[in-house]
C-alpha atoms as a PDB file:
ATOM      1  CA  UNK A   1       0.000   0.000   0.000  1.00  0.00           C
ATOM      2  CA  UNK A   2       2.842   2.265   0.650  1.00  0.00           C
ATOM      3  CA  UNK A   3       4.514   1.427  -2.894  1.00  0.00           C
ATOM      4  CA  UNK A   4       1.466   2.140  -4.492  1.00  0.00           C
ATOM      5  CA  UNK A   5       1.238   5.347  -2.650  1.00  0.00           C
ATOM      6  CA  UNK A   6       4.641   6.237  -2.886  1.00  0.00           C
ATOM      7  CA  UNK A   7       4.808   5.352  -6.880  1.00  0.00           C
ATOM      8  CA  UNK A   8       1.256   7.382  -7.381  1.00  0.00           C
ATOM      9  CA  UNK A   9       3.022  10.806  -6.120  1.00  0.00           C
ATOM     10  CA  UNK A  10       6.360  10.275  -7.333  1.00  0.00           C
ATOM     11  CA  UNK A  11       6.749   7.995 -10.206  1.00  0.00           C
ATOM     12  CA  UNK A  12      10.263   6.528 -10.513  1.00  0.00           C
ATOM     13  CA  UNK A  13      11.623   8.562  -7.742  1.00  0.00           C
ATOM     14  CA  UNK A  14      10.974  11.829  -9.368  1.00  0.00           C
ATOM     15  CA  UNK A  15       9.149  14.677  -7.552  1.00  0.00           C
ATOM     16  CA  UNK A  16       6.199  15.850  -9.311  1.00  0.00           C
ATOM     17  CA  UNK A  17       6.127  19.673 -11.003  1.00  0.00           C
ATOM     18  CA  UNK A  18       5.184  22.283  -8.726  1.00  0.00           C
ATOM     19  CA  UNK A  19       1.625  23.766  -9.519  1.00  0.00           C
ATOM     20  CA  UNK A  20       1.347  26.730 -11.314  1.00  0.00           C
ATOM     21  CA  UNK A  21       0.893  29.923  -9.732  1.00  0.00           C
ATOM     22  CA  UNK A  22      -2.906  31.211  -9.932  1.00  0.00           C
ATOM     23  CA  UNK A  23      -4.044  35.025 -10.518  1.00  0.00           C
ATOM     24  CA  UNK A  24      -5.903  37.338  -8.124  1.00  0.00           C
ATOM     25  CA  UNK A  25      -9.094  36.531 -10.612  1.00  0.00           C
ATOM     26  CA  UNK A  26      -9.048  32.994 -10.411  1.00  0.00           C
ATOM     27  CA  UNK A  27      -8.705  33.016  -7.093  1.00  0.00           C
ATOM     28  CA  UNK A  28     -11.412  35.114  -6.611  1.00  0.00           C
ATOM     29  CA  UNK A  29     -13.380  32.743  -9.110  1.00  0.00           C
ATOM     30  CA  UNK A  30     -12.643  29.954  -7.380  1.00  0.00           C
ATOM     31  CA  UNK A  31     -13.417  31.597  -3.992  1.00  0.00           C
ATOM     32  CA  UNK A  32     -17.063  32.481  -5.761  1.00  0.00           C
ATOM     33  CA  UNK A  33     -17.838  29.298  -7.045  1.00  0.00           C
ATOM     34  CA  UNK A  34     -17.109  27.546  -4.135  1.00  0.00           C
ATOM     35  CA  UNK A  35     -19.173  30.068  -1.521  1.00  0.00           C
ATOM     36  CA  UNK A  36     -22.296  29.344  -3.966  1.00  0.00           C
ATOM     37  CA  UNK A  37     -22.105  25.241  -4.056  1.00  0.00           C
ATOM     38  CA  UNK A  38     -22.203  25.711  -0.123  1.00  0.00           C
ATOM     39  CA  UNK A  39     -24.448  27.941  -0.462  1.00  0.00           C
ATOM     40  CA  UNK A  40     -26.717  25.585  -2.724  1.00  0.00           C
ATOM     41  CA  UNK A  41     -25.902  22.600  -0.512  1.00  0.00           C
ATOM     42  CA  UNK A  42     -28.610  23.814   2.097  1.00  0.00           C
ATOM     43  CA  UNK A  43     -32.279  22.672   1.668  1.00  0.00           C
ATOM     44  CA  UNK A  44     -34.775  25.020   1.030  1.00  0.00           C
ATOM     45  CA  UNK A  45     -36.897  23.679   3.865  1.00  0.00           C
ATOM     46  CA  UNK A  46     -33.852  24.178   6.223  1.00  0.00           C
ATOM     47  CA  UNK A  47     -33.793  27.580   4.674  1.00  0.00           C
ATOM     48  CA  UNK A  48     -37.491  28.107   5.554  1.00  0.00           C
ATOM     49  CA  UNK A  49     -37.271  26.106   8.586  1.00  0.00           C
ATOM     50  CA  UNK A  50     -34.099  28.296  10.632  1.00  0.00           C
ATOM     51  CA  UNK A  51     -34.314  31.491   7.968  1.00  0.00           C
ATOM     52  CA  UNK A  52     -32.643  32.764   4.870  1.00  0.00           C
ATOM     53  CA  UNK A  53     -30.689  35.278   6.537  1.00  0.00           C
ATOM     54  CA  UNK A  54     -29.570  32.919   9.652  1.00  0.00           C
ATOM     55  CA  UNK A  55     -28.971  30.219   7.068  1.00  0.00           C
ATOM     56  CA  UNK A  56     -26.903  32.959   4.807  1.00  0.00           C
ATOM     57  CA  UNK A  57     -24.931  34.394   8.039  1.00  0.00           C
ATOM     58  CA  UNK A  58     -24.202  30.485   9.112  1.00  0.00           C
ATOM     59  CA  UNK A  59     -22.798  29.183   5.820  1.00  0.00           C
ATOM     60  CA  UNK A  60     -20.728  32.804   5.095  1.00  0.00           C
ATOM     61  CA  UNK A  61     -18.976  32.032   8.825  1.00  0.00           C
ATOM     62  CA  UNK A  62     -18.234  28.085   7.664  1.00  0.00           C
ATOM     63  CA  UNK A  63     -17.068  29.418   4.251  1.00  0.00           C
ATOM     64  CA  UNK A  64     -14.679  32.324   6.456  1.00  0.00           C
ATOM     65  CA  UNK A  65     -13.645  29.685   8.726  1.00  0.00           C
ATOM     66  CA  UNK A  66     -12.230  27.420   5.532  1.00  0.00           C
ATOM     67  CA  UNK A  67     -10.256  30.079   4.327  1.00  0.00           C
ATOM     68  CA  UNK A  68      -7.994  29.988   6.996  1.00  0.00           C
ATOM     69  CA  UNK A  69      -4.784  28.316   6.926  1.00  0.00           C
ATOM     70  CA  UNK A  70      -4.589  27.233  10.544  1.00  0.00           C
ATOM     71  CA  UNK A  71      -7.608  25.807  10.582  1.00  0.00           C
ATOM     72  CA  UNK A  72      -7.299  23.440   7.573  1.00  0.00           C
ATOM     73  CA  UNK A  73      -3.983  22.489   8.978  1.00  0.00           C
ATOM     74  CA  UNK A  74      -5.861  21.127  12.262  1.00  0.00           C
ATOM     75  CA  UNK A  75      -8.496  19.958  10.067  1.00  0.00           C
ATOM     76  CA  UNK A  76      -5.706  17.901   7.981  1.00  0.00           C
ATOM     77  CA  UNK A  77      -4.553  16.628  10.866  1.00  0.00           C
ATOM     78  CA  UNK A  78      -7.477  15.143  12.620  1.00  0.00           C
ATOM     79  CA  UNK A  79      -7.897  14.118   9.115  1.00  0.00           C
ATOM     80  CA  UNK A  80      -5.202  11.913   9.276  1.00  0.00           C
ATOM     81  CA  UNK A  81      -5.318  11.042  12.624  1.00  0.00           C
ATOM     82  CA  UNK A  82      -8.961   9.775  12.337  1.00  0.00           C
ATOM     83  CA  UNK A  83      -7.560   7.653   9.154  1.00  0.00           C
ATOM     84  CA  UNK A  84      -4.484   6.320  10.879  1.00  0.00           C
ATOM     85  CA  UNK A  85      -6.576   4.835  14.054  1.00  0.00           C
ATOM     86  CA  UNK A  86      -9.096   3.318  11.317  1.00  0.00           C
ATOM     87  CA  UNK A  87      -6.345   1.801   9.286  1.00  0.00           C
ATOM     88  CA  UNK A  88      -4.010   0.467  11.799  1.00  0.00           C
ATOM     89  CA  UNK A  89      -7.070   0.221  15.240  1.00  0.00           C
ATOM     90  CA  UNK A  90      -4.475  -2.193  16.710  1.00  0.00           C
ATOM     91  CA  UNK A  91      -1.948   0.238  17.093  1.00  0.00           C
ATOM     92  CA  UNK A  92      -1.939   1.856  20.621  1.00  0.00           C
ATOM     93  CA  UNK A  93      -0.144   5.172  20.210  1.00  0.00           C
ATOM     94  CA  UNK A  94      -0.229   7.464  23.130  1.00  0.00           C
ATOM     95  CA  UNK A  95      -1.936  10.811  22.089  1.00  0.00           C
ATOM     96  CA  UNK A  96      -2.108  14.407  23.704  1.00  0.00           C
ATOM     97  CA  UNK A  97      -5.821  13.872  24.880  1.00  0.00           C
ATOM     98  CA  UNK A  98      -4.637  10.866  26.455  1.00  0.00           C
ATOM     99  CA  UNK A  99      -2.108  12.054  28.598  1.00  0.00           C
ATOM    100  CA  UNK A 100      -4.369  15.150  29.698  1.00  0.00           C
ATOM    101  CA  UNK A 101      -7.001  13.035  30.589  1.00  0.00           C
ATOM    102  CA  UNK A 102      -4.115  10.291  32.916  1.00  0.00           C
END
């Protein structure tokens, strides 16, 4: 699983090309696009259930909270935690949360 992995992201040892730098505007498109699918992602009975304007304040704050880089960090990594105890449950590896809690 690890080969597989490892020959997926770097094929015969060789690191792939960085990504190309995007522009302000597709940024900004991007940014746009993706603030109106999670927009759209909310039923219209939810909408008419809890409000438009709560519903519009509450996905705006989700869609701010995404945007920042520390946050999708911590997100990564409980991620990848989460994965890691799924993948390997036998594995008994001494965590933060467990020593605050001793």
């Amino acid at each position: 699983m690890i080969t597989l992995f490892k020959d997926s992201f770097w094929p015969n040892g060789v690191w792939a090309d960085p990504s190309p730098v995007r522009g302000a505007a597709a940024v900004s498109l991007t940014k746009f696009m993706g603030h109106t699918k999670l927009q759209g992602m909310i039923s219209d009975e939810l909408r008419n259930i809890i409000g438009k304007d709560t519903v519009r304040e509450g996905v705006d704050m989700v869609f701010r909270m995404y945007q920042t880089k520390q946050f999708n960090r911590l997100l990564f990594y409980k991620m990848l935690e989460t994965f890691i105890e799924a993948t390997f449950p036998d594995n008994k590896i001494k965590t933060d949360s467990d020593t605050a809690a001793n």
